[in-house]
N, C-alpha and C. Protein backbone atom coordinates (compact mmCIF):
# COMPACT_ATOMS: atom_id res chain seq x y z
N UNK A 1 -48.36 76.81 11.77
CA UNK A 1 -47.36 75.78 11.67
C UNK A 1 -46.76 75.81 10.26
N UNK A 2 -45.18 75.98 10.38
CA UNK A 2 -44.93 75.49 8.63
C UNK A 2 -45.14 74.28 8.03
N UNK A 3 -44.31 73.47 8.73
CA UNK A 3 -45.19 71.79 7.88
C UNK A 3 -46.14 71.25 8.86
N UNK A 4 -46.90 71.04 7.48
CA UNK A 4 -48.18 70.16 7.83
C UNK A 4 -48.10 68.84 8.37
N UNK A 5 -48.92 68.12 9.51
CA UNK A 5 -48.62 67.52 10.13
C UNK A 5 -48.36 65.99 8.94
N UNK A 6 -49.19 66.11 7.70
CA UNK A 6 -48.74 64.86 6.95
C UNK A 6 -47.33 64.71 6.33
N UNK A 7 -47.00 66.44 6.15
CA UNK A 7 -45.27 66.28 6.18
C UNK A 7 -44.15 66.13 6.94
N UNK A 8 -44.72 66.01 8.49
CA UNK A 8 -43.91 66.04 9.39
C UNK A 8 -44.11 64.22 9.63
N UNK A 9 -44.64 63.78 9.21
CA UNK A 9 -44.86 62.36 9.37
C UNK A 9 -44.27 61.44 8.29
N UNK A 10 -44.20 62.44 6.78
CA UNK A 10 -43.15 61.94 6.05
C UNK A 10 -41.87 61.90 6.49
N UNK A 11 -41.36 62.88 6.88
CA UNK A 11 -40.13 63.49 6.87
C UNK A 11 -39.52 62.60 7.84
N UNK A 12 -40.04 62.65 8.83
CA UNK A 12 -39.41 61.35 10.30
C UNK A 12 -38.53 60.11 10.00
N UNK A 13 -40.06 59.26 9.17
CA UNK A 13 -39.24 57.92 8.59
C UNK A 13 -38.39 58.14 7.42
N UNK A 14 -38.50 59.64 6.37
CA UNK A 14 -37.82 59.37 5.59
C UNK A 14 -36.31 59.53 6.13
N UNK A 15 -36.00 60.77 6.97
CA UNK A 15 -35.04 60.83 7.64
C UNK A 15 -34.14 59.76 8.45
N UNK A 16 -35.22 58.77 8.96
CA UNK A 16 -34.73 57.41 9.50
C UNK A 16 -33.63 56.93 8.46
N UNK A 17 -34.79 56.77 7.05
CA UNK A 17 -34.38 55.98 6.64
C UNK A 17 -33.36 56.26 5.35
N UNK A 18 -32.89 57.41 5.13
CA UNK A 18 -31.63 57.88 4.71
C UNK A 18 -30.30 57.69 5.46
N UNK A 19 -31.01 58.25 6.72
CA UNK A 19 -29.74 57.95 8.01
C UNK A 19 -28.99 56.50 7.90
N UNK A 20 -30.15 55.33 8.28
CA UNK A 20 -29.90 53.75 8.35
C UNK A 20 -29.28 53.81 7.17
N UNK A 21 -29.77 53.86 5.69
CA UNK A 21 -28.67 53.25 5.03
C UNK A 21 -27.57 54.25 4.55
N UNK A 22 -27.28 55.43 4.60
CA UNK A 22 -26.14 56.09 4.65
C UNK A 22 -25.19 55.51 5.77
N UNK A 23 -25.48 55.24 7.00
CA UNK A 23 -24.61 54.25 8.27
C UNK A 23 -24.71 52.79 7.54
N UNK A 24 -25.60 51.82 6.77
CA UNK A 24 -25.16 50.78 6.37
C UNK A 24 -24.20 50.59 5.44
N UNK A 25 -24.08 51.48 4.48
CA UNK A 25 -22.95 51.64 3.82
C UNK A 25 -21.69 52.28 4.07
N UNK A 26 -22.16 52.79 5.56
CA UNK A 26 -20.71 53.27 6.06
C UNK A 26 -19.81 52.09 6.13
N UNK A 27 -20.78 51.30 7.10
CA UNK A 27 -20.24 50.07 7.43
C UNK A 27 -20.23 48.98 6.73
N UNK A 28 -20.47 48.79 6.00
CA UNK A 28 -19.94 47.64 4.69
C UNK A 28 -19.01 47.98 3.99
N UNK A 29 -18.37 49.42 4.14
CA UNK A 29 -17.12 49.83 3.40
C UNK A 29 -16.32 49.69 4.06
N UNK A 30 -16.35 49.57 5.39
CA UNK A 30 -15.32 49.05 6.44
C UNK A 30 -15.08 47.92 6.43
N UNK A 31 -15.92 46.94 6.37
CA UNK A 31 -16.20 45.66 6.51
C UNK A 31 -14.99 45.29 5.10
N UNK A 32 -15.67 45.64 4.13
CA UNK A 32 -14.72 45.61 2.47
C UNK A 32 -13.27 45.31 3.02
N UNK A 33 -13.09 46.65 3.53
CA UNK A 33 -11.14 47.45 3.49
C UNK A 33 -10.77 46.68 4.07
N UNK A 34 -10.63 45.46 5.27
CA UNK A 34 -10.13 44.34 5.50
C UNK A 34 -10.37 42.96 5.25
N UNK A 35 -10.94 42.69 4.27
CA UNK A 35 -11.55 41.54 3.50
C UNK A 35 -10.07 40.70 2.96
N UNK A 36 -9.39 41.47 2.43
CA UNK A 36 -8.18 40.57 1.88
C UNK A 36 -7.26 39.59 3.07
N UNK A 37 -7.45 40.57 3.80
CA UNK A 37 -6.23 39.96 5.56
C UNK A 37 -7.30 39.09 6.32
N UNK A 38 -8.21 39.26 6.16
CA UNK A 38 -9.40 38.04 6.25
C UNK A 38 -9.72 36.90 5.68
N UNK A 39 -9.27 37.13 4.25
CA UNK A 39 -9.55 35.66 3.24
C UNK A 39 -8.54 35.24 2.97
N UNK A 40 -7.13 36.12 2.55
CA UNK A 40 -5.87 35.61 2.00
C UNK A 40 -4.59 35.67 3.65
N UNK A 41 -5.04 36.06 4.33
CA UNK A 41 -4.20 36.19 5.40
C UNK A 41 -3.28 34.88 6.59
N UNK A 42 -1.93 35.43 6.86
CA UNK A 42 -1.27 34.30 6.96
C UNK A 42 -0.96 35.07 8.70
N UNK A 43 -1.32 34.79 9.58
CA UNK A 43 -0.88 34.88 10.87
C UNK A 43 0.77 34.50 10.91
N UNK A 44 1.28 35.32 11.47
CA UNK A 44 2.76 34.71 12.45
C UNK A 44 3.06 35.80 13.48
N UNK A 45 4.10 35.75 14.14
CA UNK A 45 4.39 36.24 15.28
C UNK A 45 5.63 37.07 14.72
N UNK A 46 6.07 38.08 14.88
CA UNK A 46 6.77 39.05 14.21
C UNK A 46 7.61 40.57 15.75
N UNK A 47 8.54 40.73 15.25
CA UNK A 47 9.37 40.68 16.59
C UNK A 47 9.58 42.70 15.84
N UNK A 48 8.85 43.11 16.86
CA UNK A 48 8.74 44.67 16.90
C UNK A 48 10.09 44.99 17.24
N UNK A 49 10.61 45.53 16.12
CA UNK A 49 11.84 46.29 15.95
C UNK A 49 11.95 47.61 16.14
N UNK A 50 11.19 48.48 15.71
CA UNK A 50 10.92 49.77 15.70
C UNK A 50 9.68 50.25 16.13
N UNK A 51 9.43 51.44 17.02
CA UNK A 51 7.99 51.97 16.89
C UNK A 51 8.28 53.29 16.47
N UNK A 52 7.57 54.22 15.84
CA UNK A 52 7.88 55.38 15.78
C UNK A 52 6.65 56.74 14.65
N UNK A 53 6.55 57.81 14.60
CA UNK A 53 5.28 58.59 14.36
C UNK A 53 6.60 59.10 13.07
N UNK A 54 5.71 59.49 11.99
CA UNK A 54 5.91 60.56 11.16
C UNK A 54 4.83 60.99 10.11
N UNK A 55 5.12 61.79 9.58
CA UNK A 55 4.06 63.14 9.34
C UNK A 55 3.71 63.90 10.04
N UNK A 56 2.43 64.28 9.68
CA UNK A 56 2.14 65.16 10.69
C UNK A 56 0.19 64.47 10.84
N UNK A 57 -0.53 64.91 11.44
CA UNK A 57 -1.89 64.34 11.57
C UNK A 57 -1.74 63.57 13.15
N UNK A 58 -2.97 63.19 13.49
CA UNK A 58 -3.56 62.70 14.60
C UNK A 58 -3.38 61.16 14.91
N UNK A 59 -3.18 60.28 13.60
CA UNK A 59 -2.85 59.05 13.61
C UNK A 59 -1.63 58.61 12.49
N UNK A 60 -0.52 58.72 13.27
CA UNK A 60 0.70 59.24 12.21
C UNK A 60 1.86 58.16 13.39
N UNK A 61 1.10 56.56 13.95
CA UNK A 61 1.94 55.78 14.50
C UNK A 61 2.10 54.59 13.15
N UNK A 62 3.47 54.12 13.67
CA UNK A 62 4.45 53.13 13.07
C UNK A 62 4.98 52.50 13.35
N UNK A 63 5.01 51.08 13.31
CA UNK A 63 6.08 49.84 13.85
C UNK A 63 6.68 49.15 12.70
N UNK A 64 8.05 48.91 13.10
CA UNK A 64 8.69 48.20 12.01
C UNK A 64 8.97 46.95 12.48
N UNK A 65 8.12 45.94 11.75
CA UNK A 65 8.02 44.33 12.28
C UNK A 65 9.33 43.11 11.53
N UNK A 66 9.62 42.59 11.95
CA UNK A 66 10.42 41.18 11.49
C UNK A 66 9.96 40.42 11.67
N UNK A 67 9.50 39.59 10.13
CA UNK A 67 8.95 38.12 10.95
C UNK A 67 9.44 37.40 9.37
N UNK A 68 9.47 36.35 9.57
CA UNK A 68 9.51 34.89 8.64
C UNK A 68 8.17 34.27 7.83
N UNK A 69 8.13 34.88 6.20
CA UNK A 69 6.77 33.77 6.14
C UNK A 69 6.66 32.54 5.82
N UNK A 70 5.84 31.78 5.40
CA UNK A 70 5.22 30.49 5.61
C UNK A 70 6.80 29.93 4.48
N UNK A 71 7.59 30.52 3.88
CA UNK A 71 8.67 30.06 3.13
C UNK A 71 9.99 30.15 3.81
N UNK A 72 9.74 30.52 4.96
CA UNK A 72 10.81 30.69 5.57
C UNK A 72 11.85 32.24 5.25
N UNK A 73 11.49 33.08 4.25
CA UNK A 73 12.01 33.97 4.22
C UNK A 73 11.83 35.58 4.90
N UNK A 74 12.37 35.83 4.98
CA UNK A 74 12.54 37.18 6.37
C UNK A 74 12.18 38.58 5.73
N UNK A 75 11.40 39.19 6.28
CA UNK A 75 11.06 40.49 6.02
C UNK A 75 10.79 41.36 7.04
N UNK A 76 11.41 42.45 6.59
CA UNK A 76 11.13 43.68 7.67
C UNK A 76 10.35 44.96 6.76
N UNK A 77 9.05 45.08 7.59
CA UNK A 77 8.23 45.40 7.25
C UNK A 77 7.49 47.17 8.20
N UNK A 78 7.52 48.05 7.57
CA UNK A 78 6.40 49.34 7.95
C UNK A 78 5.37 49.26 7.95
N UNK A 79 4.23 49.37 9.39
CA UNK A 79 3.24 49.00 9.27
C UNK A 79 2.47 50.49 9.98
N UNK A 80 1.34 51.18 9.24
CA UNK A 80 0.68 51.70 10.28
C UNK A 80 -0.36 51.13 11.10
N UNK A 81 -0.12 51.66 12.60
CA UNK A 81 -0.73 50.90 13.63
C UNK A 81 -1.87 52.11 14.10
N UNK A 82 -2.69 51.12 14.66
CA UNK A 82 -3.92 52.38 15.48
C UNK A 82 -2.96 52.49 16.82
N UNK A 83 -3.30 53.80 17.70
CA UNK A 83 -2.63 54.74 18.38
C UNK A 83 -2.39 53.72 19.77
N UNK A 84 -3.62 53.19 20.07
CA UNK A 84 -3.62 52.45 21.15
C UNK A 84 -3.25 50.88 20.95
N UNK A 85 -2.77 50.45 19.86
CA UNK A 85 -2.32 49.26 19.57
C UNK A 85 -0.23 49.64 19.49
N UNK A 86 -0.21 50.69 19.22
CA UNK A 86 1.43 51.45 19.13
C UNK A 86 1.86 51.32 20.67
N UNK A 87 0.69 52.24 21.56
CA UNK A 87 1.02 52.38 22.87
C UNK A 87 1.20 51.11 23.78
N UNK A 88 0.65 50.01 23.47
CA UNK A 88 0.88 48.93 24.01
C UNK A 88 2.24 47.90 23.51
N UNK A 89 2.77 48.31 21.82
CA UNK A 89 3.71 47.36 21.49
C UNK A 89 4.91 48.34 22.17
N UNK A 90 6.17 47.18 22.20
CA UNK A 90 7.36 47.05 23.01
C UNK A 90 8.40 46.60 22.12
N UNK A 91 9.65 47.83 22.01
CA UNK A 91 10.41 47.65 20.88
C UNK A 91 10.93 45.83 21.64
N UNK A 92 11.71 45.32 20.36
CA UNK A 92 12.24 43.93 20.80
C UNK A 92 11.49 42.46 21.52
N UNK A 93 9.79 43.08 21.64
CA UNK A 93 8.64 42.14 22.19
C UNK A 93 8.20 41.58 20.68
N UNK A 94 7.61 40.46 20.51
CA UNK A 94 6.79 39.62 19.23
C UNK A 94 5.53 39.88 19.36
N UNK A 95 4.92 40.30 18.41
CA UNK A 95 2.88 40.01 18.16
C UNK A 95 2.87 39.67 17.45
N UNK A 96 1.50 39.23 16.99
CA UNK A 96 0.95 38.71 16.18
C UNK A 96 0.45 39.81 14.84
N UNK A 97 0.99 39.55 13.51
CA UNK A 97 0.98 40.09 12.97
C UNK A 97 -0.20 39.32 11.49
N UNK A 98 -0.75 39.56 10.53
CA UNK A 98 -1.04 38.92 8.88
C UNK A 98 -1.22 40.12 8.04
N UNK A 99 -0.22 38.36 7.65
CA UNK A 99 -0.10 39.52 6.22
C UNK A 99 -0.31 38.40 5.02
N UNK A 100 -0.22 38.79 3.84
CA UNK A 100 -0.78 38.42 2.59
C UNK A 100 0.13 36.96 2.30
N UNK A 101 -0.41 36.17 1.42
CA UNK A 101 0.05 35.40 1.17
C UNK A 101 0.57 35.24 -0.14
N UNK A 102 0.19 35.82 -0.67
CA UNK A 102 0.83 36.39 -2.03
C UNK A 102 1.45 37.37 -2.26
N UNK A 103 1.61 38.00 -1.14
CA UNK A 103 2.29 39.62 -1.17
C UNK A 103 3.07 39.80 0.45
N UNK A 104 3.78 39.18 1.07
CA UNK A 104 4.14 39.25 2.03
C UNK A 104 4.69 40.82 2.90
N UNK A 105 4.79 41.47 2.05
CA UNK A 105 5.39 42.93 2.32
C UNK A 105 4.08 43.92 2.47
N UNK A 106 2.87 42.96 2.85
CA UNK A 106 1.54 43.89 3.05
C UNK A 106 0.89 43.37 4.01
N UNK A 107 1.34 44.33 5.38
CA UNK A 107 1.13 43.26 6.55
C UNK A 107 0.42 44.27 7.48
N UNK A 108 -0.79 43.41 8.62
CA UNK A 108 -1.48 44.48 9.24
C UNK A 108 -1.43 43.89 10.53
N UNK A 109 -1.53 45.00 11.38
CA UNK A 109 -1.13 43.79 12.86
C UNK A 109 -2.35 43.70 13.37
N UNK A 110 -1.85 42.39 14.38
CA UNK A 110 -2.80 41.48 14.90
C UNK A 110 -3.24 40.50 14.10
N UNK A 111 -3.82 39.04 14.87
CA UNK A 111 -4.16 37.98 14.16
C UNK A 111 -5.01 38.10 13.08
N UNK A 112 -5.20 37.33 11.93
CA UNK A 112 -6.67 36.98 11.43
C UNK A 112 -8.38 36.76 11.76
N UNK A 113 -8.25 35.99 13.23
CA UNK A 113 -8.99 35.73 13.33
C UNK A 113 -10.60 36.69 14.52
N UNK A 114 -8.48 37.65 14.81
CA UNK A 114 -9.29 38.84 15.55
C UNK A 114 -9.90 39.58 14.01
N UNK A 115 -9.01 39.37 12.71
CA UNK A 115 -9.95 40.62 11.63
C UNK A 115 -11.53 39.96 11.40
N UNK A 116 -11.88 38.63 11.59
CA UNK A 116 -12.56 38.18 11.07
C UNK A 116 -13.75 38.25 12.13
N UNK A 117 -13.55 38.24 13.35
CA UNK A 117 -13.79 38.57 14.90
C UNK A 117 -14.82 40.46 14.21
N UNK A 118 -13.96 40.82 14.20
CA UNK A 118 -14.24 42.93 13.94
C UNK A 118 -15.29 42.64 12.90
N UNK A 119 -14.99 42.11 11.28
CA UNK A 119 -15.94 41.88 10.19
C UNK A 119 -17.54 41.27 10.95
N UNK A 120 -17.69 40.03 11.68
CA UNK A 120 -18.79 39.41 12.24
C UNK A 120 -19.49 40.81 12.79
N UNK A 121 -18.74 41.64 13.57
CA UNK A 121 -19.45 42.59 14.45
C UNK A 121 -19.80 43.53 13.56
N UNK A 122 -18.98 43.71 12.69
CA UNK A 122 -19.44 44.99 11.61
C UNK A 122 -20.69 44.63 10.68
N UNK A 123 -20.68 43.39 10.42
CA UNK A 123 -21.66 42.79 9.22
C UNK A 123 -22.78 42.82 10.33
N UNK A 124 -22.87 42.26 11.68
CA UNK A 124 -24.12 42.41 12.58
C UNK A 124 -24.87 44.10 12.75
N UNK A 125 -23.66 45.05 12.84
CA UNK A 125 -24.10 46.17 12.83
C UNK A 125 -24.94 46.95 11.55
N UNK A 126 -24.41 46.26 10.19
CA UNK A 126 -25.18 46.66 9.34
C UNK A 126 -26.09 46.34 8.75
N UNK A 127 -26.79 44.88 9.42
CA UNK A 127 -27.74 44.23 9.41
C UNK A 127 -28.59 45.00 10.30
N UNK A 128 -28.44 45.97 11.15
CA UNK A 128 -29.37 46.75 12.04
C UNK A 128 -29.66 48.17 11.42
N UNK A 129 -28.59 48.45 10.71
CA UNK A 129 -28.75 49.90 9.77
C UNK A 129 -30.08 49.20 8.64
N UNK A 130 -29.89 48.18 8.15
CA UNK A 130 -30.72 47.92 6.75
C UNK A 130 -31.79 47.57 7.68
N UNK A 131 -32.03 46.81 8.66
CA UNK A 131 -33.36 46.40 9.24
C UNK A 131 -33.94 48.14 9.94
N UNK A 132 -33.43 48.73 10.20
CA UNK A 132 -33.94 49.92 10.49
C UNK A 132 -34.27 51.12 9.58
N UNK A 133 -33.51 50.72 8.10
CA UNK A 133 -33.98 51.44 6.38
C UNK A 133 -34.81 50.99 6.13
N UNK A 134 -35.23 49.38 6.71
CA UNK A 134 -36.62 48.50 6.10
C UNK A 134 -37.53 49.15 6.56
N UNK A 135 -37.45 49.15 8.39
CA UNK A 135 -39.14 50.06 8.80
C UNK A 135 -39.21 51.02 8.35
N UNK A 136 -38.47 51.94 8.33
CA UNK A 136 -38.41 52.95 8.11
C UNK A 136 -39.52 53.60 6.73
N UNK A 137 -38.41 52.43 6.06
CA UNK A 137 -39.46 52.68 4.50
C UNK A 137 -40.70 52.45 4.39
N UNK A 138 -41.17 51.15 5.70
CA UNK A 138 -42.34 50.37 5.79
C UNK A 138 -43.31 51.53 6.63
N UNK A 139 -42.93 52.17 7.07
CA UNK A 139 -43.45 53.79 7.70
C UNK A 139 -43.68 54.93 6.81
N UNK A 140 -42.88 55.03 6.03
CA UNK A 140 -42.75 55.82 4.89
C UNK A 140 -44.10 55.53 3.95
N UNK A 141 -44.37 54.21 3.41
CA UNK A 141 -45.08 53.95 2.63
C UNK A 141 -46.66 53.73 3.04
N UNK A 142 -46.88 53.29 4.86
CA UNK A 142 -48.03 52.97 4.91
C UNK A 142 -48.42 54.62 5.04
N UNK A 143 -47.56 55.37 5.55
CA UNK A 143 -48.08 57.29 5.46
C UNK A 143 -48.41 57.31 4.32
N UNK A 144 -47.59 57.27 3.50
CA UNK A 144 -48.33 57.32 1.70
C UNK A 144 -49.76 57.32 1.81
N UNK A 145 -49.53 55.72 1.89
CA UNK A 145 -50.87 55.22 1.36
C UNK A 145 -52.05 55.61 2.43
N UNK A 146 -52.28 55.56 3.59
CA UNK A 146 -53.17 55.53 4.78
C UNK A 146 -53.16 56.63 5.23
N UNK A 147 -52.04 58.04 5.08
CA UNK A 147 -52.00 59.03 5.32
C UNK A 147 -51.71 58.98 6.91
N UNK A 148 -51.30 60.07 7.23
CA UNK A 148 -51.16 60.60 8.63
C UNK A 148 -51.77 60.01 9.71
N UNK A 149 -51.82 59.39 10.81
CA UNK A 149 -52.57 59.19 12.14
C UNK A 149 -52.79 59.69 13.11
């Protein structure tokens, strides 16, 4: 055998437990990148003017939105959209769009409360990456100490 069975018993949980938190920090960096349209974000309804792709790449969709913010002033706005959120909007139809409240020309579609909706699920998911780096380690260490079984 090349490794010994006390290294093959390291290696398991340590492997776990690189995995879990390399995936928990996947996902808390996701969680991050929509944090602003989550805390500073202003919902309205915004009237799809344009849809349309450029560049080149695999996710290279675009809608150009009109909507009014909380001041009453009008902006038309470029937004990139995910592929299957493009395929469903309808030039001259309204969605729901937020965008910043201090920066109105930085707008992401769909409501707030759906971003805040995605964050709950993401923060639950990486509460299962770190609880699964915990055993992991807690496996890791009683091998240490107690050796192999």
């Amino acid at each position: 055998m090349l490794i010994s069975p006390k290294a093959q018993a390291l290696l398991i949980p340590f492997g776990v437990m690189m995995a879990g938190a390399l995936f928990s920090t996947a996902v808390v960096y996701f969680w991050r990148c929509g944090r602003e349209y989550r805390v500073n974000g202003v919902t309205t309804q915004a009237l799809v003017t344009r849809k349309f792709r450029k560049g080149g790449g695999l996710e290279n969709y675009y809608a150009l939105f009109s909507f009014a913010d909380m001041n009453h002033r009008p902006h038309e706005v470029e937004v990139k959209v995910a592929s299957r959120a493009w395929h469903s909007l309808r030039e001259g139809e309204s969605t729901a769009v937020t965008y910043l409240a201090g920066d109105p020309e930085r707008v992401a579609q769909g409501p707030r409360w759906a971003k805040k909706l995605v964050a709950g699920f993401l923060l639950f998911i990486a509460t299962i990456g770190v609880l699964l780096t915990a055993t992991a380690f807690v496996i890791l260490v009683r091998t240490l100490v107690y050796g192999a079984e």
